[in-house]
C-alpha atoms as a PDB file:
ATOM      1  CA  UNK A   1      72.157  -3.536  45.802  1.00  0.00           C
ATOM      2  CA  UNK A   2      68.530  -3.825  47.311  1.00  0.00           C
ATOM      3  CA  UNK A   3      66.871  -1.494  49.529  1.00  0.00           C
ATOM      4  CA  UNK A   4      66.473  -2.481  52.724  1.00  0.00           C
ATOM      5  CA  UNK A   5      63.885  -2.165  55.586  1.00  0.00           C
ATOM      6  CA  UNK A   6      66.131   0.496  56.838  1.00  0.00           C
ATOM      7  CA  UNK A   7      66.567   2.501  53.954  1.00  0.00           C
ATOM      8  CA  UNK A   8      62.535   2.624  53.546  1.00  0.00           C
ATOM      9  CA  UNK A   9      62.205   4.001  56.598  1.00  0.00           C
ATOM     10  CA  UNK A  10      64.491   6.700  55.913  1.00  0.00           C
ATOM     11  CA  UNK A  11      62.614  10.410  55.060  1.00  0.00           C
ATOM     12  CA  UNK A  12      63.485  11.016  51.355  1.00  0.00           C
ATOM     13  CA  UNK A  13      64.158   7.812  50.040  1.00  0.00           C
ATOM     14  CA  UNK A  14      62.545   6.695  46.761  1.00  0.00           C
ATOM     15  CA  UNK A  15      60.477   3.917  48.506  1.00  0.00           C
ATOM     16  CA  UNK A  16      59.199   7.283  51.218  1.00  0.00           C
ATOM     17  CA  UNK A  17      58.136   8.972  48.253  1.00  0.00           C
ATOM     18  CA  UNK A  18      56.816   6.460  46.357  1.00  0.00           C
ATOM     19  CA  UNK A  19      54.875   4.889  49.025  1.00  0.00           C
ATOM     20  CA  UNK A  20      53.470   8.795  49.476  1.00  0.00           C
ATOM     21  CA  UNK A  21      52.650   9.052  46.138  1.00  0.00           C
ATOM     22  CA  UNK A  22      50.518   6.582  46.072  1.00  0.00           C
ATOM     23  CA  UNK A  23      48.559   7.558  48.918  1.00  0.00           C
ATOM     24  CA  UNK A  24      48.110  10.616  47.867  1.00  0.00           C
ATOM     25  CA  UNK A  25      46.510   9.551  44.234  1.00  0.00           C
ATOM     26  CA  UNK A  26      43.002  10.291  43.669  1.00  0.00           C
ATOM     27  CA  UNK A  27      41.462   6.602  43.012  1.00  0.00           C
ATOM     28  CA  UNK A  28      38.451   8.235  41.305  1.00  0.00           C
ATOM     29  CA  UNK A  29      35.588   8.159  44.166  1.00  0.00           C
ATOM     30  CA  UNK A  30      32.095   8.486  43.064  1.00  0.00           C
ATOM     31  CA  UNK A  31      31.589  11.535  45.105  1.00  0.00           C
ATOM     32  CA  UNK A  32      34.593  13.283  43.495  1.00  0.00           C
ATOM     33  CA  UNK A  33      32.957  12.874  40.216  1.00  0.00           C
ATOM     34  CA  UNK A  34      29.219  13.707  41.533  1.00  0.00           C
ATOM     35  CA  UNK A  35      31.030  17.327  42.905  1.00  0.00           C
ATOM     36  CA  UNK A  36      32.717  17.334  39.648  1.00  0.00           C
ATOM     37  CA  UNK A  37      29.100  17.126  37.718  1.00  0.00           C
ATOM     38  CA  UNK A  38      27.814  19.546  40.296  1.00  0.00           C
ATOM     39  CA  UNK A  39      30.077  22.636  39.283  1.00  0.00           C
ATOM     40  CA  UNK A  40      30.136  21.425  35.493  1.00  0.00           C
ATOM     41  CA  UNK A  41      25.749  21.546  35.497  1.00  0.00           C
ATOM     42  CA  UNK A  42      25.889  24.338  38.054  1.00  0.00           C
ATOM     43  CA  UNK A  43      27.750  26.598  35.552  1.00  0.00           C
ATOM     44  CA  UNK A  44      25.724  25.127  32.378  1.00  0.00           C
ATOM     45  CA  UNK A  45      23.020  26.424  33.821  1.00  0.00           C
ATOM     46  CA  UNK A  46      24.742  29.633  34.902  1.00  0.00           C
ATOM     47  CA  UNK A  47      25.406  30.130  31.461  1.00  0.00           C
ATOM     48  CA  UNK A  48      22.076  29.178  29.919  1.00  0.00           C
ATOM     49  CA  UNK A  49      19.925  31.773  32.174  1.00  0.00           C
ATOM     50  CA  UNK A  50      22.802  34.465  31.659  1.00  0.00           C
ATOM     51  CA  UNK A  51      21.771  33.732  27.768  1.00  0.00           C
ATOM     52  CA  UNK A  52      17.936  34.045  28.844  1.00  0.00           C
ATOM     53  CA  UNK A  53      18.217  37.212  30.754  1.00  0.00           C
ATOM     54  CA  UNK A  54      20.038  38.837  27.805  1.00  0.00           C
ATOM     55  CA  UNK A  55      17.577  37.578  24.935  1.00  0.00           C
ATOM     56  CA  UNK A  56      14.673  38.095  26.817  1.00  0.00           C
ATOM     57  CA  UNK A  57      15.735  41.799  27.455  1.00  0.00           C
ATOM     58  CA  UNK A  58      16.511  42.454  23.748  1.00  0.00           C
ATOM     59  CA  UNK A  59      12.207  42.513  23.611  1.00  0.00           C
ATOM     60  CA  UNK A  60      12.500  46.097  25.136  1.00  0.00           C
ATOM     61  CA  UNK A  61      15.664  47.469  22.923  1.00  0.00           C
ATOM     62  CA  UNK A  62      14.359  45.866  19.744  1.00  0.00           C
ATOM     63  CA  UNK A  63      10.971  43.465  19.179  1.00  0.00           C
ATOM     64  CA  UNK A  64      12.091  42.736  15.532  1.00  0.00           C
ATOM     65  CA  UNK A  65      15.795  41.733  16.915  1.00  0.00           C
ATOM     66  CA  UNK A  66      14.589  39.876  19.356  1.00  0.00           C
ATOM     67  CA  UNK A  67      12.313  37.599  17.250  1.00  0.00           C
ATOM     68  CA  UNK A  68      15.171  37.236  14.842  1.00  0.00           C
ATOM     69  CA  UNK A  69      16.994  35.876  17.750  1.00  0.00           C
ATOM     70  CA  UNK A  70      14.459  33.353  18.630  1.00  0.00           C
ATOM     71  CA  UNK A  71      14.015  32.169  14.911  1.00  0.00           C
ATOM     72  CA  UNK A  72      18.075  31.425  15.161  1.00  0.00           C
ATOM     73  CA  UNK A  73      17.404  29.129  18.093  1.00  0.00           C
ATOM     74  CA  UNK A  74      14.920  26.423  16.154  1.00  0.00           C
ATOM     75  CA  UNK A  75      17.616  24.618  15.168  1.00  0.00           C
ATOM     76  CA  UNK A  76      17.967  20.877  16.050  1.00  0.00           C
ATOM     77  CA  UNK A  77      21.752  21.317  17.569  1.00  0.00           C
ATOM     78  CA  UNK A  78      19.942  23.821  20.079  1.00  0.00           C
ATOM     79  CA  UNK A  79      17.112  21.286  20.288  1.00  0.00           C
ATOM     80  CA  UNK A  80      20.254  18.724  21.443  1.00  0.00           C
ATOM     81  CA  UNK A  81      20.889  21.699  23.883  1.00  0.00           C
ATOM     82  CA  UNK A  82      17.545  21.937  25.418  1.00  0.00           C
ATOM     83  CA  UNK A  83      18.029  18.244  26.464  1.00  0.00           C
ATOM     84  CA  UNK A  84      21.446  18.577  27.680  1.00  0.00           C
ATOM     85  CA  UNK A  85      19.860  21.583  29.504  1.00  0.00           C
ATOM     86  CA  UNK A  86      16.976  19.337  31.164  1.00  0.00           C
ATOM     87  CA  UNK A  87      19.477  16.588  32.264  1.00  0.00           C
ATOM     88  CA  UNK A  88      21.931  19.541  33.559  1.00  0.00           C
ATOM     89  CA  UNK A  89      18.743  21.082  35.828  1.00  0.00           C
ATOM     90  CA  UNK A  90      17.363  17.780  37.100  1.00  0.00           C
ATOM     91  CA  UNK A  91      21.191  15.973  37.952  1.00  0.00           C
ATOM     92  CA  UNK A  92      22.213  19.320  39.582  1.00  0.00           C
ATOM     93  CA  UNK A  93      18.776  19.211  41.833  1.00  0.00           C
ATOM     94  CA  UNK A  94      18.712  16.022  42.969  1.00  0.00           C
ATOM     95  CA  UNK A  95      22.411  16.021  43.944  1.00  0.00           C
ATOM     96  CA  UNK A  96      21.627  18.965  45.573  1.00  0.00           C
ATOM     97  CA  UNK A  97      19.256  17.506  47.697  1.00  0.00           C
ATOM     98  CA  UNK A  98      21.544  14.616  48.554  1.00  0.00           C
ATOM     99  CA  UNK A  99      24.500  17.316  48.923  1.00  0.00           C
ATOM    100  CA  UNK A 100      21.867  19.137  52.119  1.00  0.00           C
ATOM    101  CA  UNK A 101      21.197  15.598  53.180  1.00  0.00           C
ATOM    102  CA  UNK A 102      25.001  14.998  53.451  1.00  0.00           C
ATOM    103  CA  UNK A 103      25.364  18.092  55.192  1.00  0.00           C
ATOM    104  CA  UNK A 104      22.568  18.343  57.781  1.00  0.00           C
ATOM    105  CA  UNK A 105      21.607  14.597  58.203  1.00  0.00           C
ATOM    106  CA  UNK A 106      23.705  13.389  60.788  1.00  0.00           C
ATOM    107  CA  UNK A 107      24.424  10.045  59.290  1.00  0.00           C
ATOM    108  CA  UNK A 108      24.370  11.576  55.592  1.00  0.00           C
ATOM    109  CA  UNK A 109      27.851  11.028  55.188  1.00  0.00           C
ATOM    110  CA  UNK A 110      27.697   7.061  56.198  1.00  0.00           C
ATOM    111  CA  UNK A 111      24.894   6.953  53.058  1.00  0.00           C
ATOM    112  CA  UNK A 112      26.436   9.142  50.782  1.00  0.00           C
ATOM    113  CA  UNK A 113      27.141   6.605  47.708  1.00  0.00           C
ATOM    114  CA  UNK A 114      24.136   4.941  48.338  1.00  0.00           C
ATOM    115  CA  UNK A 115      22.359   8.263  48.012  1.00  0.00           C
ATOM    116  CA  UNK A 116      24.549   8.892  45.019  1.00  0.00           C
ATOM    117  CA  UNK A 117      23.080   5.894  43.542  1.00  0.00           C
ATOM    118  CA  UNK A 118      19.557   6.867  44.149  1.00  0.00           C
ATOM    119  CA  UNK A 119      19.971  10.371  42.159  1.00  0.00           C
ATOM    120  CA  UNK A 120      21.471   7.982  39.347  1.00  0.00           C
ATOM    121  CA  UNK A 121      18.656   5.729  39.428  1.00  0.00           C
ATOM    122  CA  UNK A 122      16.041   8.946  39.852  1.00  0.00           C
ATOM    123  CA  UNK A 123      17.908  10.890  36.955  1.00  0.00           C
ATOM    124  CA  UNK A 124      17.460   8.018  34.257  1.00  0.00           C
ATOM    125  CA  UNK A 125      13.963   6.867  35.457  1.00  0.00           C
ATOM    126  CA  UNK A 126      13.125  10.307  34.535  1.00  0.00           C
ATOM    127  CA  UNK A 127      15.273  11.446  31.816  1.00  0.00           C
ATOM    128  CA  UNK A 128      13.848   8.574  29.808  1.00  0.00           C
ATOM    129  CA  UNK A 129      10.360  10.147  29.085  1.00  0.00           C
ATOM    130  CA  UNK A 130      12.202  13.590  28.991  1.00  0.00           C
ATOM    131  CA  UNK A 131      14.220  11.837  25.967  1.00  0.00           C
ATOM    132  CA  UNK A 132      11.254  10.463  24.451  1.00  0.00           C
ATOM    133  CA  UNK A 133       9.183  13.596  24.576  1.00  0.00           C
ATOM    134  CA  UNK A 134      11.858  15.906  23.722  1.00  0.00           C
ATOM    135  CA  UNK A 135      12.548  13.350  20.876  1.00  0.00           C
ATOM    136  CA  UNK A 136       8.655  13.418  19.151  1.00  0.00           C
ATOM    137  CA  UNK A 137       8.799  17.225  19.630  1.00  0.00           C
ATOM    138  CA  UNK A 138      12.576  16.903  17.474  1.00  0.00           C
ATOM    139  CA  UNK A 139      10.852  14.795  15.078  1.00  0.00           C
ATOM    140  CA  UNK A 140       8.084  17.018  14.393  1.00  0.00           C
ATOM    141  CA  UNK A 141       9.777  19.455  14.121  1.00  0.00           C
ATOM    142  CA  UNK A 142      12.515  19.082  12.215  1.00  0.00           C
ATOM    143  CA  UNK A 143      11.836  15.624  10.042  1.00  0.00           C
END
């Protein structure tokens, strides 16, 4: 027996809820992935200056503990860190700034891929020297 045009239209029927399931399935839009980076490099760097405040204040409880902690950080995994910290800061501020554009420009939200696009192209035209420098300073250090 095959469904007719009848029994589609009826509230409840498989084709009804298939037809609103897949309406309702996120396709994977590029500006649900840019608000996805946002929170993810919003609380990285959360996290990272939360770490800051606390080692930096350990200089007033103890000056020997706190250079102890500082010689545990000259490591090359928290050298990998430092990067991922640098491409966390500069994605989350530039999508930032297309996030107020969205918001207060009144045709933001017509450009808002294309501005997505930009802070892609901005973030790797200047994460590449960021890499590179970060990289000599690795290499000196560690090799």
């Amino acid at each position: 027996m095959t469904a007719t045009s009848a029994d589609a239209a009826k509230p409840g029927t498989r084709s009804d809820v298939m037809r609103f399931r897949r309406q309702s399935l996120y396709k994977g839009d590029p500006g649900m992935w840019a608000f996805a980076l946002h929170r993810i490099t919003g609380a990285t760097i959360f996290f990272f200056l939360f770490v800051h405040v606390l080692d930096t204040a350990l200089v007033r409880v103890s000056p020997e503990a706190y250079t102890e902690v500082i010689a545990t950080y000259k490591t090359p995994l928290v050298g990998l860190m430092e990067l991922g910290l640098v491409a966390a800061v500069l994605f989350h501020g530039l999508n930032g700034v297309r996030l107020i554009l969205i918001d207060f420009w009144w045709q933001g939200t017509r450009w808002h891929r294309q501005m997505l696009v930009a802070v892609g192209v901005i973030w790797l035209v200047v994460m590449v020297p960021v890499v590179v420098r970060i990289g000599m300073h690795m290499v000196e250090r560690f090799l």
